[in-house]
N, C-alpha and C. Protein backbone atom coordinates (compact mmCIF):
# COMPACT_ATOMS: atom_id res chain seq x y z
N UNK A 1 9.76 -16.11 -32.38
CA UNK A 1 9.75 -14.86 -33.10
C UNK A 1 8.83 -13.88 -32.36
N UNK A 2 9.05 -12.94 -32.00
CA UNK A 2 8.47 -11.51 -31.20
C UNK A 2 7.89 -10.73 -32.47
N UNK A 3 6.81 -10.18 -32.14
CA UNK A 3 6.12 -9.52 -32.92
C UNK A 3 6.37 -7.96 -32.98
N UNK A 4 6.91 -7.57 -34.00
CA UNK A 4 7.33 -6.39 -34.55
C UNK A 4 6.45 -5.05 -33.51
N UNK A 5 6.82 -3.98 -33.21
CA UNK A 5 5.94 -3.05 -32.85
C UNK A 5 6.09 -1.65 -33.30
N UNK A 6 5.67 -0.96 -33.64
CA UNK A 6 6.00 0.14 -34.72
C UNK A 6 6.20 1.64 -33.99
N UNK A 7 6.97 2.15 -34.10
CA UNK A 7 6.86 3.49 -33.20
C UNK A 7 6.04 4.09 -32.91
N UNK A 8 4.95 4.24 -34.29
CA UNK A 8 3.37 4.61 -34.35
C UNK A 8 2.70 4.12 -32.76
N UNK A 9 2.73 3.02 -33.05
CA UNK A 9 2.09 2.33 -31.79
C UNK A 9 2.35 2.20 -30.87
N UNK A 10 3.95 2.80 -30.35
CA UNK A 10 4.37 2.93 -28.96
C UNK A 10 4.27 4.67 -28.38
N UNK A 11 3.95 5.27 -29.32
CA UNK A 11 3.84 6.54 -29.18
C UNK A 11 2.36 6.51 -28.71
N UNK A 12 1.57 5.75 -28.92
CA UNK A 12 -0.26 6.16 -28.96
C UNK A 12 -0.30 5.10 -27.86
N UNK A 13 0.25 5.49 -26.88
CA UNK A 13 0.27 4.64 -25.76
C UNK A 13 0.17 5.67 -24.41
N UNK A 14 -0.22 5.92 -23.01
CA UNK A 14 -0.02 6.68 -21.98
C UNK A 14 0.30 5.61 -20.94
N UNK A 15 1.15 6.85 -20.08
CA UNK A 15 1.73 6.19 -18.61
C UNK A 15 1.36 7.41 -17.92
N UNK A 16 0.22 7.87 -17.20
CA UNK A 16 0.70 9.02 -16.52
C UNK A 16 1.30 7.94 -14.99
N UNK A 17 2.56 8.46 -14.39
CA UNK A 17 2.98 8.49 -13.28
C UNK A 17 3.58 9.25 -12.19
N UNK A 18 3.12 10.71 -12.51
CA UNK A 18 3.43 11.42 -11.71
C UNK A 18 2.86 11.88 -10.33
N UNK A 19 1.66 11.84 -10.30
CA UNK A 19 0.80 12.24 -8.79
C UNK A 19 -0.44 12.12 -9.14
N UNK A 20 -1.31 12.40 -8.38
CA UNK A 20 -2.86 12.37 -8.42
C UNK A 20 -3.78 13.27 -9.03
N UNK A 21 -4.68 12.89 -9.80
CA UNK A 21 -5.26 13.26 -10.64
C UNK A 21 -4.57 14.14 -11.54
N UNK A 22 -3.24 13.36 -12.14
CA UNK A 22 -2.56 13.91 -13.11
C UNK A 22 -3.35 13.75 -14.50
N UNK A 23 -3.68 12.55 -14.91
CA UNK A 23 -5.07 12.98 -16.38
C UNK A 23 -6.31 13.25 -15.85
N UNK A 24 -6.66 14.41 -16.55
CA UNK A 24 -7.95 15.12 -16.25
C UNK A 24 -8.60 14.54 -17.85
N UNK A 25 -10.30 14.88 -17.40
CA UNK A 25 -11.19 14.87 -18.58
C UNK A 25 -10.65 15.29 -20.10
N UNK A 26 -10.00 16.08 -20.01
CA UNK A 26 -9.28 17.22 -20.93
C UNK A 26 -8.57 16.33 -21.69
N UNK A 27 -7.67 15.66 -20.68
CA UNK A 27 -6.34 14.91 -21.24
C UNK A 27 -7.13 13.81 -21.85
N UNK A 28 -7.47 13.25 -21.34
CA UNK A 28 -8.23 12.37 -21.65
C UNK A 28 -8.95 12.15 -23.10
N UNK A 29 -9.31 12.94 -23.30
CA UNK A 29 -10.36 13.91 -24.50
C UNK A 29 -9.45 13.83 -25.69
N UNK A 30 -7.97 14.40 -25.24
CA UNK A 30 -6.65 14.58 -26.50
C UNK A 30 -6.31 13.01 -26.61
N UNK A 31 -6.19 12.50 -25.32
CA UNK A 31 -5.26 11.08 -26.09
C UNK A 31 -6.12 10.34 -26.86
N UNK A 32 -7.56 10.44 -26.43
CA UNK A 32 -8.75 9.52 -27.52
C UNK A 32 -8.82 10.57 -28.75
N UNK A 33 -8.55 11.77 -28.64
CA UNK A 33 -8.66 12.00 -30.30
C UNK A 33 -7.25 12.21 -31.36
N UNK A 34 -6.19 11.50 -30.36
CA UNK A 34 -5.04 11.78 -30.69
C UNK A 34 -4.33 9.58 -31.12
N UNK A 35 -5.26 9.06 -30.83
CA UNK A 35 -5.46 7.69 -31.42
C UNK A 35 -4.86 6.93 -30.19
N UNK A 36 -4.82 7.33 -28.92
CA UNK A 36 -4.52 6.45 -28.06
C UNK A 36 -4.94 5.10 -27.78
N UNK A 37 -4.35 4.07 -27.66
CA UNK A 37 -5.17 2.56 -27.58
C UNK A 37 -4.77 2.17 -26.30
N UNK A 38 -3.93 2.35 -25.15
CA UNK A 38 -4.17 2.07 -23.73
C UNK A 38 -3.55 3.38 -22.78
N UNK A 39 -3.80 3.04 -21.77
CA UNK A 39 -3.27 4.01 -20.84
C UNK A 39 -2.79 2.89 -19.50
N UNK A 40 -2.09 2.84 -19.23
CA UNK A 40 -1.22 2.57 -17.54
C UNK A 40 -0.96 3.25 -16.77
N UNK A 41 -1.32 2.92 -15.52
CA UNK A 41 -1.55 4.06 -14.07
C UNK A 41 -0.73 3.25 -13.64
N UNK A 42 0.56 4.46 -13.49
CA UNK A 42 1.60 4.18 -12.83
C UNK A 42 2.40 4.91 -11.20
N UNK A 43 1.16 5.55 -10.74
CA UNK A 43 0.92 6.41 -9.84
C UNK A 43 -0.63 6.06 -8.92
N UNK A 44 -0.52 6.53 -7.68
CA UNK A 44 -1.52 6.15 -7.22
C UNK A 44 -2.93 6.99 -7.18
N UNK A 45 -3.44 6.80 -8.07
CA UNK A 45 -4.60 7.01 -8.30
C UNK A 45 -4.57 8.63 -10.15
N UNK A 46 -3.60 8.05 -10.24
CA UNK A 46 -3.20 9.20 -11.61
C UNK A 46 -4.18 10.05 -12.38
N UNK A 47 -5.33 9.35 -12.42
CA UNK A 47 -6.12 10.22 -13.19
C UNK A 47 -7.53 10.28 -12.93
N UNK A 48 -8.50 11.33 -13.05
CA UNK A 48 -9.63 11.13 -12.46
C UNK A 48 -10.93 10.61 -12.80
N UNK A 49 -11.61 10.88 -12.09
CA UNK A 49 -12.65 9.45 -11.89
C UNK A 49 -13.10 10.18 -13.67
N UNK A 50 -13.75 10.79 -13.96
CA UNK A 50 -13.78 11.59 -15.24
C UNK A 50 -12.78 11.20 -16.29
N UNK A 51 -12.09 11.60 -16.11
CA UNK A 51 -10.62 10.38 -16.94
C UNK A 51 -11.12 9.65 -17.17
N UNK A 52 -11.01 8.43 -16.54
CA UNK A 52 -11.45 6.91 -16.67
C UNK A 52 -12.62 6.69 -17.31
N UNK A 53 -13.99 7.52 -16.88
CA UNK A 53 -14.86 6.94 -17.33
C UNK A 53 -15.18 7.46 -19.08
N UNK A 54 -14.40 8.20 -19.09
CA UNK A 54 -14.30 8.71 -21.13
C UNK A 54 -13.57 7.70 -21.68
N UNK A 55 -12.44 7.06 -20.62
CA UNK A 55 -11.37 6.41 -21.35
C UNK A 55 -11.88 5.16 -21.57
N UNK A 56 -12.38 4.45 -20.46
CA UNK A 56 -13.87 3.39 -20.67
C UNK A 56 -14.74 3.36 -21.76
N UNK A 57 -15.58 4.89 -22.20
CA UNK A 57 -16.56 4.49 -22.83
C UNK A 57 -15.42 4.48 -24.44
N UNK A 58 -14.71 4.84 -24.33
CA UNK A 58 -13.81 4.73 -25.85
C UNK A 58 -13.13 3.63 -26.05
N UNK A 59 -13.47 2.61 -24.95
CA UNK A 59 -12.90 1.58 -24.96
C UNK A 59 -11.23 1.68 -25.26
N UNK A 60 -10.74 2.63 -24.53
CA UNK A 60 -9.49 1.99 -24.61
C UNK A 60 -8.91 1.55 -23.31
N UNK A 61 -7.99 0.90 -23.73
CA UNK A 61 -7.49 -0.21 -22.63
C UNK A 61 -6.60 0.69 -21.46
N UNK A 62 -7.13 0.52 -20.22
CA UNK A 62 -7.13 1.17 -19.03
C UNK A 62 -6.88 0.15 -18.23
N UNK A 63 -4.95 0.26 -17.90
CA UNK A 63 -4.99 -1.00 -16.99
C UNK A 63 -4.51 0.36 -15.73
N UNK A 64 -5.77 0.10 -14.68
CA UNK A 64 -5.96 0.68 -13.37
C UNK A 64 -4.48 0.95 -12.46
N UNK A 65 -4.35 1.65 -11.46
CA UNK A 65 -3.10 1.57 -10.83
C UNK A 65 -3.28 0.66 -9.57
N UNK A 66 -4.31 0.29 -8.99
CA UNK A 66 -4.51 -0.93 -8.09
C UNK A 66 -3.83 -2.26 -8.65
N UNK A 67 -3.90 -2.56 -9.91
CA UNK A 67 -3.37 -3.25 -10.25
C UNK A 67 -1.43 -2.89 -11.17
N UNK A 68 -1.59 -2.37 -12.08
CA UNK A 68 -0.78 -1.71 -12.44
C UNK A 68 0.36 -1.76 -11.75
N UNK A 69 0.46 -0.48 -10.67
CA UNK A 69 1.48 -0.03 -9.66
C UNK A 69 1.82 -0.95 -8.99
N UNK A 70 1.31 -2.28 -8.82
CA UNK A 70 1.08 -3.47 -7.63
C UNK A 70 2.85 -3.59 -7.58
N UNK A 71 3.56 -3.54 -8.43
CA UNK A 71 4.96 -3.72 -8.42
C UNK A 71 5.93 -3.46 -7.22
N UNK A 72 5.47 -2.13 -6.84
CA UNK A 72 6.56 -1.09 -6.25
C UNK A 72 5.44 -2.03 -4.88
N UNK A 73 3.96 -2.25 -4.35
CA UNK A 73 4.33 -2.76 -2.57
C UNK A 73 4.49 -4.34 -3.22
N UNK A 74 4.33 -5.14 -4.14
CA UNK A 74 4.85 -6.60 -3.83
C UNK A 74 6.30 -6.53 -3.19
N UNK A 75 7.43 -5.96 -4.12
CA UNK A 75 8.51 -5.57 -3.87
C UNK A 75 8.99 -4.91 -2.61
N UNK A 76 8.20 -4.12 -1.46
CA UNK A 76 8.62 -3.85 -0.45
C UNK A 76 8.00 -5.14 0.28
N UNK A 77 6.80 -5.83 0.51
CA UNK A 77 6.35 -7.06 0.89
C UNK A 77 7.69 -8.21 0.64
N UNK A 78 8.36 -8.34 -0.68
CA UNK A 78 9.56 -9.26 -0.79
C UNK A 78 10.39 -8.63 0.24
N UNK A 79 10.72 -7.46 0.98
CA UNK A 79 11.65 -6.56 1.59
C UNK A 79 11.50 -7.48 2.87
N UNK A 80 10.29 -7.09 3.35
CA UNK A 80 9.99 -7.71 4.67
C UNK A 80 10.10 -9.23 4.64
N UNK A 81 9.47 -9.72 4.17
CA UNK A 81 10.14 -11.03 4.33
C UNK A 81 11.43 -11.38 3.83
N UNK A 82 12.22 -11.01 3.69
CA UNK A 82 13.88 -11.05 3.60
C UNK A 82 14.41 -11.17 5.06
N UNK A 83 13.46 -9.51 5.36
CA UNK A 83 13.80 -9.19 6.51
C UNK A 83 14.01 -9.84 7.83
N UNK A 84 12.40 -10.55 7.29
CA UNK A 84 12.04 -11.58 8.69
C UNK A 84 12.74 -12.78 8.75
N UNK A 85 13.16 -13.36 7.55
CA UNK A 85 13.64 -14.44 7.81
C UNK A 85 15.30 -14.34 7.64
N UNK A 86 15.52 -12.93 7.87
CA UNK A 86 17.35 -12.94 8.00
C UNK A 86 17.84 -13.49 6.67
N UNK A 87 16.91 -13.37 5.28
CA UNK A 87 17.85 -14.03 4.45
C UNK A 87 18.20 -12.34 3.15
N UNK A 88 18.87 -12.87 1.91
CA UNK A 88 18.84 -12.08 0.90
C UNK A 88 18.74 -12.83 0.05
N UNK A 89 17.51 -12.23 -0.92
CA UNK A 89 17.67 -12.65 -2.37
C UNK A 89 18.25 -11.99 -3.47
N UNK A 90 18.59 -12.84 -4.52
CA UNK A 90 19.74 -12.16 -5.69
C UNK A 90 18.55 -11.25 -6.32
N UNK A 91 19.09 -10.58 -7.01
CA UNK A 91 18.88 -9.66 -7.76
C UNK A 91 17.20 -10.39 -8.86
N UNK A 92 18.41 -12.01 -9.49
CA UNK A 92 17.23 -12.73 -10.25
C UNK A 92 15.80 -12.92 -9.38
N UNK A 93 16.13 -13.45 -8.42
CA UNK A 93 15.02 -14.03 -7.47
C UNK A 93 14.04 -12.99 -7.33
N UNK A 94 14.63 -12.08 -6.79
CA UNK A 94 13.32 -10.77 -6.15
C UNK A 94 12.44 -10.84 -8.37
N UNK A 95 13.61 -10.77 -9.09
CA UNK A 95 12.61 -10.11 -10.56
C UNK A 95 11.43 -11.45 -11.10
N UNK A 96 11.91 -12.38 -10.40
CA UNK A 96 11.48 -13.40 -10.67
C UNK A 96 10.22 -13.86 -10.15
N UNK A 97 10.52 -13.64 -8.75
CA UNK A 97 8.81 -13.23 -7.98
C UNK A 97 8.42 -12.22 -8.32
N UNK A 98 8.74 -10.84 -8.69
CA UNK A 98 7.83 -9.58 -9.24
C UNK A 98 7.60 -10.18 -10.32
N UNK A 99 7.58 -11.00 -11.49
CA UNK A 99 7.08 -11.16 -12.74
C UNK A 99 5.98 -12.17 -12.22
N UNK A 100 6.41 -12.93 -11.29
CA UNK A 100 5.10 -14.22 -10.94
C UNK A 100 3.77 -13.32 -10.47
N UNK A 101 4.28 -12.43 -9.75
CA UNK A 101 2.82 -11.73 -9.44
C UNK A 101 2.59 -10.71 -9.66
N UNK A 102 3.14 -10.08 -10.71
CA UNK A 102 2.10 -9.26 -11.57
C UNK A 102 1.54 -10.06 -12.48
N UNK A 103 2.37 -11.27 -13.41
CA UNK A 103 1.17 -12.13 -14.16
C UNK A 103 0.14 -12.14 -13.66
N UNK A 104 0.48 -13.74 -12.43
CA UNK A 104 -1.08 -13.27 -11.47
C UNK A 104 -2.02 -12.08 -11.44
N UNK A 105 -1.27 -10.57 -10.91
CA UNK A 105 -2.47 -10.11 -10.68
C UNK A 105 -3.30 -9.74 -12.15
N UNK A 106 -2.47 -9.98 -13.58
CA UNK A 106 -3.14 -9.82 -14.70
C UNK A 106 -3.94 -10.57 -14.90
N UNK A 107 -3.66 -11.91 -14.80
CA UNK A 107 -5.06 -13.00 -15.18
C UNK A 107 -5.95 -13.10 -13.91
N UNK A 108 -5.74 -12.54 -12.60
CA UNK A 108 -7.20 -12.44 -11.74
C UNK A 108 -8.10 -10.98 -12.48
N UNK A 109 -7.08 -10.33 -12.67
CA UNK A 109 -7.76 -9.27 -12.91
C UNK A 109 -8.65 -9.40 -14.39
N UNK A 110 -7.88 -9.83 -15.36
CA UNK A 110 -8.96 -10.43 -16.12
C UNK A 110 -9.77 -11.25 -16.24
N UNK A 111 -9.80 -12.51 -15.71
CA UNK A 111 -10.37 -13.39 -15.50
C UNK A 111 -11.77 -13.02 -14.22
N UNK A 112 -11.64 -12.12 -13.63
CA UNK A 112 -12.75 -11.28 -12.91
C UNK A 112 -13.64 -10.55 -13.60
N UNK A 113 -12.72 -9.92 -14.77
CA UNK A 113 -13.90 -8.87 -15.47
C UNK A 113 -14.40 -9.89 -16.44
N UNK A 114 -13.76 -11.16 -16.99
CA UNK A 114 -14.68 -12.09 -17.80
C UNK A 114 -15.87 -12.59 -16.91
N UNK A 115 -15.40 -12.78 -15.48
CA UNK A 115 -16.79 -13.25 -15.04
C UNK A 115 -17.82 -12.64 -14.43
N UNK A 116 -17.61 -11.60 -14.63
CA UNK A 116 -18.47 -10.90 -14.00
C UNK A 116 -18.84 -9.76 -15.40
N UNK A 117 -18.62 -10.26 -16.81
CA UNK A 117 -19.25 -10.12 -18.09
C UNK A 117 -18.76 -8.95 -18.26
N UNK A 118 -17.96 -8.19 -18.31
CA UNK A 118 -17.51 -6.92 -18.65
C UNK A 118 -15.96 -6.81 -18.96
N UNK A 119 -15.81 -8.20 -19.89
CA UNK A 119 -14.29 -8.63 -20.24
C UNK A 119 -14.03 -7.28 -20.80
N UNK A 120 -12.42 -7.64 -20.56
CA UNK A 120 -11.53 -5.99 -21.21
C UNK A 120 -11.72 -5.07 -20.37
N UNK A 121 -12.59 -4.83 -19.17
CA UNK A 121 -12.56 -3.75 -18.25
C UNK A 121 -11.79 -3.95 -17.17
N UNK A 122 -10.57 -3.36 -17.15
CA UNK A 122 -9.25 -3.98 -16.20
C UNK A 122 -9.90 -3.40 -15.09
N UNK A 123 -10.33 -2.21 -14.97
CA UNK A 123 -10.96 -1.05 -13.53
C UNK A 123 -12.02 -2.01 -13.06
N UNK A 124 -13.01 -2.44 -13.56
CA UNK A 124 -14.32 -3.20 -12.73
C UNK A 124 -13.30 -4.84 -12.43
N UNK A 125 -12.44 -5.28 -13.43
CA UNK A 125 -11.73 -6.16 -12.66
C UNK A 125 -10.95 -6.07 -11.43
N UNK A 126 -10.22 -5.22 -11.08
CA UNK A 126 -9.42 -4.67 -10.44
C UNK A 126 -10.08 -4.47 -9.37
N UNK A 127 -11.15 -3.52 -9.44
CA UNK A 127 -11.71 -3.29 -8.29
C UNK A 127 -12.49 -4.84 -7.57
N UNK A 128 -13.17 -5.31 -8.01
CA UNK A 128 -13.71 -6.93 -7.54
C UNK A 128 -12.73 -7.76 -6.93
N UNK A 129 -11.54 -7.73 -7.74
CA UNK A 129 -10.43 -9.24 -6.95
C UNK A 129 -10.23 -8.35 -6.04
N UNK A 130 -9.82 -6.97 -6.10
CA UNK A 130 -9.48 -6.20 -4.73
C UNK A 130 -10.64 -6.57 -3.53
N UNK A 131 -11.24 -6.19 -3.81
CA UNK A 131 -12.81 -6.61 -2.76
C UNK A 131 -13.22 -8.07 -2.28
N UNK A 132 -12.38 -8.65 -3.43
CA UNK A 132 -13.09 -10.34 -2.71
C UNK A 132 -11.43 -10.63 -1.82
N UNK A 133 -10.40 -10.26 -2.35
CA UNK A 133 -9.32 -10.57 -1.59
C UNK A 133 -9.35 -10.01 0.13
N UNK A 134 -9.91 -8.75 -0.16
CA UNK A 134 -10.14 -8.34 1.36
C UNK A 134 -10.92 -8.85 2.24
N UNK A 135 -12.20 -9.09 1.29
CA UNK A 135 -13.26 -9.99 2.28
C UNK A 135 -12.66 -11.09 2.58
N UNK A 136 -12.05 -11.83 1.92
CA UNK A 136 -11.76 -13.31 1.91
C UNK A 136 -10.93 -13.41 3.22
N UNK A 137 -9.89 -12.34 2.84
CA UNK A 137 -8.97 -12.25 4.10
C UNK A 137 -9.75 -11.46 5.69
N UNK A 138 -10.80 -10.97 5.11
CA UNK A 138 -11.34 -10.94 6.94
C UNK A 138 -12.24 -11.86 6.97
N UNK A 139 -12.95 -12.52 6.12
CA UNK A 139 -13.55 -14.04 6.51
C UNK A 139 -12.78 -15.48 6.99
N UNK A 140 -11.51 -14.79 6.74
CA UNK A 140 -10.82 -15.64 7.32
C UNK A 140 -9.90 -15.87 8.75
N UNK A 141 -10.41 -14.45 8.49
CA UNK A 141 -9.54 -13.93 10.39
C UNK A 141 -11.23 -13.69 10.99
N UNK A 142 -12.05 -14.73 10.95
CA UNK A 142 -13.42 -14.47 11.99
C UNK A 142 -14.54 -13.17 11.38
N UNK A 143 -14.41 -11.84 10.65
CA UNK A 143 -15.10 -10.87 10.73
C UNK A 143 -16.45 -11.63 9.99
């Protein structure tokens, strides 16, 4: 059984995905006094640093576009390796690996901001697995 969701509550929801620093302070300001409970960055870098940090202290749920957007390069990354190995995948396959790793990047990304004590903050998660993945990967090529 799926849990009911009410129009109310799909309406008090944001996606900005249009370009950069598309929510400003301003916007920001309306959707928290307009009963917003998350926002999704569906663009690269959508809203500004000001944005975020109002949307933070109101605690509403701010899942980052580092993570977020991750969809659109896993999906060209599935491209290239198609590429490389001369094969094609069906339609299922490619949706099937995009769902495996955006889960993933949801539970690193949470499971980062639990450990590093600032559970529910997708942005300080986001930003950390981003940072240890990079280090990791040049500690591993010698740097």
């Amino acid at each position: 059984m799926s849990a009911k969701i009410s129009i109310t509550e799909i309406l008090f929801r944001a996606f900005p995905c249009a370009t950069q620093n598309e929510l400003n302070e301003k916007d920001a300001k309306n959707l928290i006094k307009n009963g917003c409970v998350s926002v999704t960055e569906g663009a690269n870098i959508p809203s500004t640093t000001e944005a975020v940090n109002l949307l933070l202290e109101h605690k509403i749920c701010l899942a980052p576009a580092k993570a977020a957007n991750a969809g659109g390069v896993a999906v060209s990354g599935f491209e290239m390796s198609q590429n490389a190995a001369m094969q094609k995948w069906s339609f299922e396959e490619v949706d099937r690996r995009l769902k495996e790793t955006m889960e993933n990047i949801c539970e690193n990304v949470a499971s980062t901001a639990k450990e590093f004590e600032v559970e529910g903050n997708y942005v300080v998660g986001a930003n950390i697995a981003g940072f240890k993945r990079v280090a990791d990967a040049m500690i591993a090529e010698g740097v």
